[in-house]
N, C-alpha and C. Protein backbone atom coordinates (compact mmCIF):
# COMPACT_ATOMS: atom_id res chain seq x y z
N UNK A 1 -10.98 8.57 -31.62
CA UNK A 1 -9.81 8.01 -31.00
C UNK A 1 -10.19 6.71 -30.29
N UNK A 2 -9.67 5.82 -30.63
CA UNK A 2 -10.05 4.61 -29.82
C UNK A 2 -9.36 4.19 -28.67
N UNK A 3 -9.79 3.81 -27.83
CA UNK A 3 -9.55 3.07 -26.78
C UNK A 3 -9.16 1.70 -26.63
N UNK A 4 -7.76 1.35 -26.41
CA UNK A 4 -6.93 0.12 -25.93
C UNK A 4 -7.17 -0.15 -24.62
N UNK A 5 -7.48 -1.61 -24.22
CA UNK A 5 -6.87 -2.02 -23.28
C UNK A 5 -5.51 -2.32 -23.03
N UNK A 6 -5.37 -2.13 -21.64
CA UNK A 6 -3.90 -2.12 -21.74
C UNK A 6 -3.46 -3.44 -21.13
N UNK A 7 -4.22 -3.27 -19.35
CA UNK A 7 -3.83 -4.39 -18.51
C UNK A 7 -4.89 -4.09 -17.27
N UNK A 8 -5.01 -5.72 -16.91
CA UNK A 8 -6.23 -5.44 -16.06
C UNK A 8 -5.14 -5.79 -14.65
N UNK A 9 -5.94 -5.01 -13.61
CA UNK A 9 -5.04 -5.06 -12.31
C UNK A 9 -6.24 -5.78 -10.97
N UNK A 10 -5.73 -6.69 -10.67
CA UNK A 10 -7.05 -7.76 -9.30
C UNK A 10 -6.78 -6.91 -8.32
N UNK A 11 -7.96 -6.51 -7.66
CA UNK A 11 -7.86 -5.53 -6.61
C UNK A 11 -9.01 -6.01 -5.36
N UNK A 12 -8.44 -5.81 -4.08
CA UNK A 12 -9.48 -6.00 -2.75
C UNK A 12 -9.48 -4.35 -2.23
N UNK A 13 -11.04 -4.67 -1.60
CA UNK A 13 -11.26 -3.18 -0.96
C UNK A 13 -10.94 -3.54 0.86
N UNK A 14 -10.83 -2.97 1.59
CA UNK A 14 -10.76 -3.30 2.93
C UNK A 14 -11.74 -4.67 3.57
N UNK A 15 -13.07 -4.35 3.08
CA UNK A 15 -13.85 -5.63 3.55
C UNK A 15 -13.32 -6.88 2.52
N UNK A 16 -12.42 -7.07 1.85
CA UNK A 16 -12.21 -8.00 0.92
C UNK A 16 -12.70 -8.60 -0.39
N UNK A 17 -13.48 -7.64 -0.69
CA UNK A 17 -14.08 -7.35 -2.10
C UNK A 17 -13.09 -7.26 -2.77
N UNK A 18 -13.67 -8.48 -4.34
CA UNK A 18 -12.89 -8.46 -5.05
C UNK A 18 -13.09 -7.37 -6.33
N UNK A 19 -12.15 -6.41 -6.88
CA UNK A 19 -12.66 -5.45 -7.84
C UNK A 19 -11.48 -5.75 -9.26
N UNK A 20 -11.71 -5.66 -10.55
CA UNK A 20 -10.66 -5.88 -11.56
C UNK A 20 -10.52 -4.32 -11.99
N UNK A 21 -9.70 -3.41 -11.79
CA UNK A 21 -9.39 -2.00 -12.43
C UNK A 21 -8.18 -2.88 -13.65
N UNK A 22 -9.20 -1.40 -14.98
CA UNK A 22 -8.77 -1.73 -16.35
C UNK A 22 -7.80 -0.38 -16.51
N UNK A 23 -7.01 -1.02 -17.16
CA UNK A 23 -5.64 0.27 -17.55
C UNK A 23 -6.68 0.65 -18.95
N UNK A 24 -6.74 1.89 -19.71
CA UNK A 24 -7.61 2.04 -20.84
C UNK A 24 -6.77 3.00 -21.64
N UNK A 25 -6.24 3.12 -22.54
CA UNK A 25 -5.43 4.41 -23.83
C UNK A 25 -6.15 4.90 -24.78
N UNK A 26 -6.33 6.15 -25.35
CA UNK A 26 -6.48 6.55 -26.34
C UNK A 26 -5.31 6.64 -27.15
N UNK A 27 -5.31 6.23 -28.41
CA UNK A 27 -4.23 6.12 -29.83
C UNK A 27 -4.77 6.79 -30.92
N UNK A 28 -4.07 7.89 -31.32
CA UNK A 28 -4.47 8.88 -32.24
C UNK A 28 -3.15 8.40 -33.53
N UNK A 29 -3.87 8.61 -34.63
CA UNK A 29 -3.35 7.91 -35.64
C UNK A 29 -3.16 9.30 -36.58
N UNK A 30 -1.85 9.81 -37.07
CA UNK A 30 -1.90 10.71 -38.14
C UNK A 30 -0.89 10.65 -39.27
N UNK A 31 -0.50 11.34 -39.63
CA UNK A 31 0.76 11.33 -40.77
C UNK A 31 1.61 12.29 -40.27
N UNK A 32 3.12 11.55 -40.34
CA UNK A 32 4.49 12.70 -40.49
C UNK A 32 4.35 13.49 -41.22
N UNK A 33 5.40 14.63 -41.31
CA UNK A 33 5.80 15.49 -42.73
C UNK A 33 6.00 14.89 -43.42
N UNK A 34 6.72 13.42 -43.49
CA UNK A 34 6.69 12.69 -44.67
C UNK A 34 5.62 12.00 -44.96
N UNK A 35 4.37 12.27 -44.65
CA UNK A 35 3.88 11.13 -44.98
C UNK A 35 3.37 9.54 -44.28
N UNK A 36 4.32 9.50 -43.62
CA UNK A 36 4.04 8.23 -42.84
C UNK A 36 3.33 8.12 -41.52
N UNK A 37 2.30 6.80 -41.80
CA UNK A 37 1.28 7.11 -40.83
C UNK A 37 2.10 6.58 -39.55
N UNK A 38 1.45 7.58 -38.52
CA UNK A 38 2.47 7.61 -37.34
C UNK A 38 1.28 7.07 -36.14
N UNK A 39 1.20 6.44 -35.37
CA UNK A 39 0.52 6.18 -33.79
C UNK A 39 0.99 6.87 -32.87
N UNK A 40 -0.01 7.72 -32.47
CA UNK A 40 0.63 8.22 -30.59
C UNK A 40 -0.92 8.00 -29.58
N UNK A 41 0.09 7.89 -28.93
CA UNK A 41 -0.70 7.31 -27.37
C UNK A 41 -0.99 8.34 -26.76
N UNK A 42 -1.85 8.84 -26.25
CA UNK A 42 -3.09 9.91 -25.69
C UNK A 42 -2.85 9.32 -24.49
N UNK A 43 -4.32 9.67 -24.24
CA UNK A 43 -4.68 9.52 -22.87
C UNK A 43 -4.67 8.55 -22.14
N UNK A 44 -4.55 8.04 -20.68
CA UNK A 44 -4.90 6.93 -20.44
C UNK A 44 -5.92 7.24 -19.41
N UNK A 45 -6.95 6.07 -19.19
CA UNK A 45 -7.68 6.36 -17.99
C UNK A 45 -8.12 4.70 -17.43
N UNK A 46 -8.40 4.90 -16.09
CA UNK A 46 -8.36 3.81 -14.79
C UNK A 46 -9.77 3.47 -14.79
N UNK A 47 -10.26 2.30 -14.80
CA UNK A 47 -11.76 1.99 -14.34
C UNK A 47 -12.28 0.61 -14.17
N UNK A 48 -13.80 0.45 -13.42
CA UNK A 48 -13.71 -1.03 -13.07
C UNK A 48 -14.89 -1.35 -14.19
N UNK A 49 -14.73 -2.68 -14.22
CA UNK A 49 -15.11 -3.43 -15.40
C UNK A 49 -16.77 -2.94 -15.51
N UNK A 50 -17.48 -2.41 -14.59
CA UNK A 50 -18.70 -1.94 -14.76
C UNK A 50 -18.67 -0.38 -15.16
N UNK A 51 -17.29 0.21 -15.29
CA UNK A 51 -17.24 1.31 -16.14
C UNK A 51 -17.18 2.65 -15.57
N UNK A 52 -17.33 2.43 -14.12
CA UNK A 52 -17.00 3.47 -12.90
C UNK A 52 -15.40 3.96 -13.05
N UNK A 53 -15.11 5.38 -12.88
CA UNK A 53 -13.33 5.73 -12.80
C UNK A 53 -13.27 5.44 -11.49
N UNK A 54 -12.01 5.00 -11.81
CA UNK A 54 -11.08 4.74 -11.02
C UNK A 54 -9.59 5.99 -11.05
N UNK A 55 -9.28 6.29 -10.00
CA UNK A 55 -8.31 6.95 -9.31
C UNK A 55 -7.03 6.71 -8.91
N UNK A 56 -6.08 6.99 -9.31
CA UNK A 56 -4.88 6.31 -8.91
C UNK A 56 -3.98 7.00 -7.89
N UNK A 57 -4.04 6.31 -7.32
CA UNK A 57 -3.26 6.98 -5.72
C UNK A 57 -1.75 6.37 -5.96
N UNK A 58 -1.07 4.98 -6.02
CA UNK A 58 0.31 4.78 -6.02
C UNK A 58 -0.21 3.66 -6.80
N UNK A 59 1.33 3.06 -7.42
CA UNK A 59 1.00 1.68 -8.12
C UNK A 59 0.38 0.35 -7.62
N UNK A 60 0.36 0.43 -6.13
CA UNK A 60 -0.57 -0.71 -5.88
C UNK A 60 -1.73 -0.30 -5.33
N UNK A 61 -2.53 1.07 -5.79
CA UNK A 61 -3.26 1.75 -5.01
C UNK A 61 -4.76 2.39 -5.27
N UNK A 62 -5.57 1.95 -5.46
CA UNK A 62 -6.36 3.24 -6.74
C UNK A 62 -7.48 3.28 -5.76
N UNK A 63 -8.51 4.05 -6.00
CA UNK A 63 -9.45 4.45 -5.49
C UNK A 63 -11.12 5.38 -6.25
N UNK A 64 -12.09 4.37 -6.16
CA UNK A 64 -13.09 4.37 -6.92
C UNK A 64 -14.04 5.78 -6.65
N UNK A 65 -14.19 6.19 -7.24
CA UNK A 65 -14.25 7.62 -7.48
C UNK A 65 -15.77 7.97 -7.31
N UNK A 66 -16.55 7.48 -7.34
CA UNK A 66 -17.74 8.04 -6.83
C UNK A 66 -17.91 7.34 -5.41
N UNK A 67 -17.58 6.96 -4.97
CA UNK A 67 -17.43 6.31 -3.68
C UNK A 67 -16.66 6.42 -2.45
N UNK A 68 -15.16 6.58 -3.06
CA UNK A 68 -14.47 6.73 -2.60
C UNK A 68 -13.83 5.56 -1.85
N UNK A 69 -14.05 4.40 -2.29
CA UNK A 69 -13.29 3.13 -1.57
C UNK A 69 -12.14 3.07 -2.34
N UNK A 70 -11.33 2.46 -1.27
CA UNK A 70 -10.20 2.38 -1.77
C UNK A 70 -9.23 1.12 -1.64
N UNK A 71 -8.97 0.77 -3.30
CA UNK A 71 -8.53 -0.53 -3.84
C UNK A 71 -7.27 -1.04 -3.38
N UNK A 72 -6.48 -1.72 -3.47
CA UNK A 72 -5.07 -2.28 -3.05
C UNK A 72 -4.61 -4.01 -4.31
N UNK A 73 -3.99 -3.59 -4.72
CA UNK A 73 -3.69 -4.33 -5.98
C UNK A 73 -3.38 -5.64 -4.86
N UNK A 74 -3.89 -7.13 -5.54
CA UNK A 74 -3.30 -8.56 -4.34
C UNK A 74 -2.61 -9.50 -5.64
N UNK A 75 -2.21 -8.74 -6.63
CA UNK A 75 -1.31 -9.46 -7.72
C UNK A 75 0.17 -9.40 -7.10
C-alpha cells in the first residue's frame, strides 16, 4: 500500500521552534464486481519530516509523540 502525501502543515513549539508535520495516506487499489479498478484511501498518519509521529490533538494542534511537545499550526 503506498503512501501519499497529502499536505504539509508549518508548526511552532512553545520555545518557537520551527517543526513541518506531514499529512501521509495509504491507497489500496482493487477491482469492483465489475471489474473496475477502484482506489480507496486507508489510513492516514501525522509526522515530522525526520519521520517521528505526530499526534493530533485539534486542527491547529498536534503533538510529537515521543516527546511529547506540543505543536500549534502558524499557517
Amino acid at each position: 500500500m503506498p503512501m501519499r502525501h497529502l499536505a504539509t502543515y508549518e508548526c511552532a513549539d512553545d520555545l518557537g521552534k520551527r517543526h513541518d508535520v506531514q499529512l501521509w495516506q495509504d491507497f489500496n487499489t482493487g477491482r469492483s464486481p465489475a471489474g473496475e479498478i477502484a482506489e480507496l484511501a486507508g489510513t492516514q498518519e501525522l509526522r515530522l519530516v525526520d519521520g517521528r509521529p505526530v499526534g493530533y490533538i485539534d486542527e491547529r494542534t498536534f503533538q510529537i509523540l515521543d516527546d511529547g511537545t506540543i505543536l500549534r499550526r502558524v499557517d
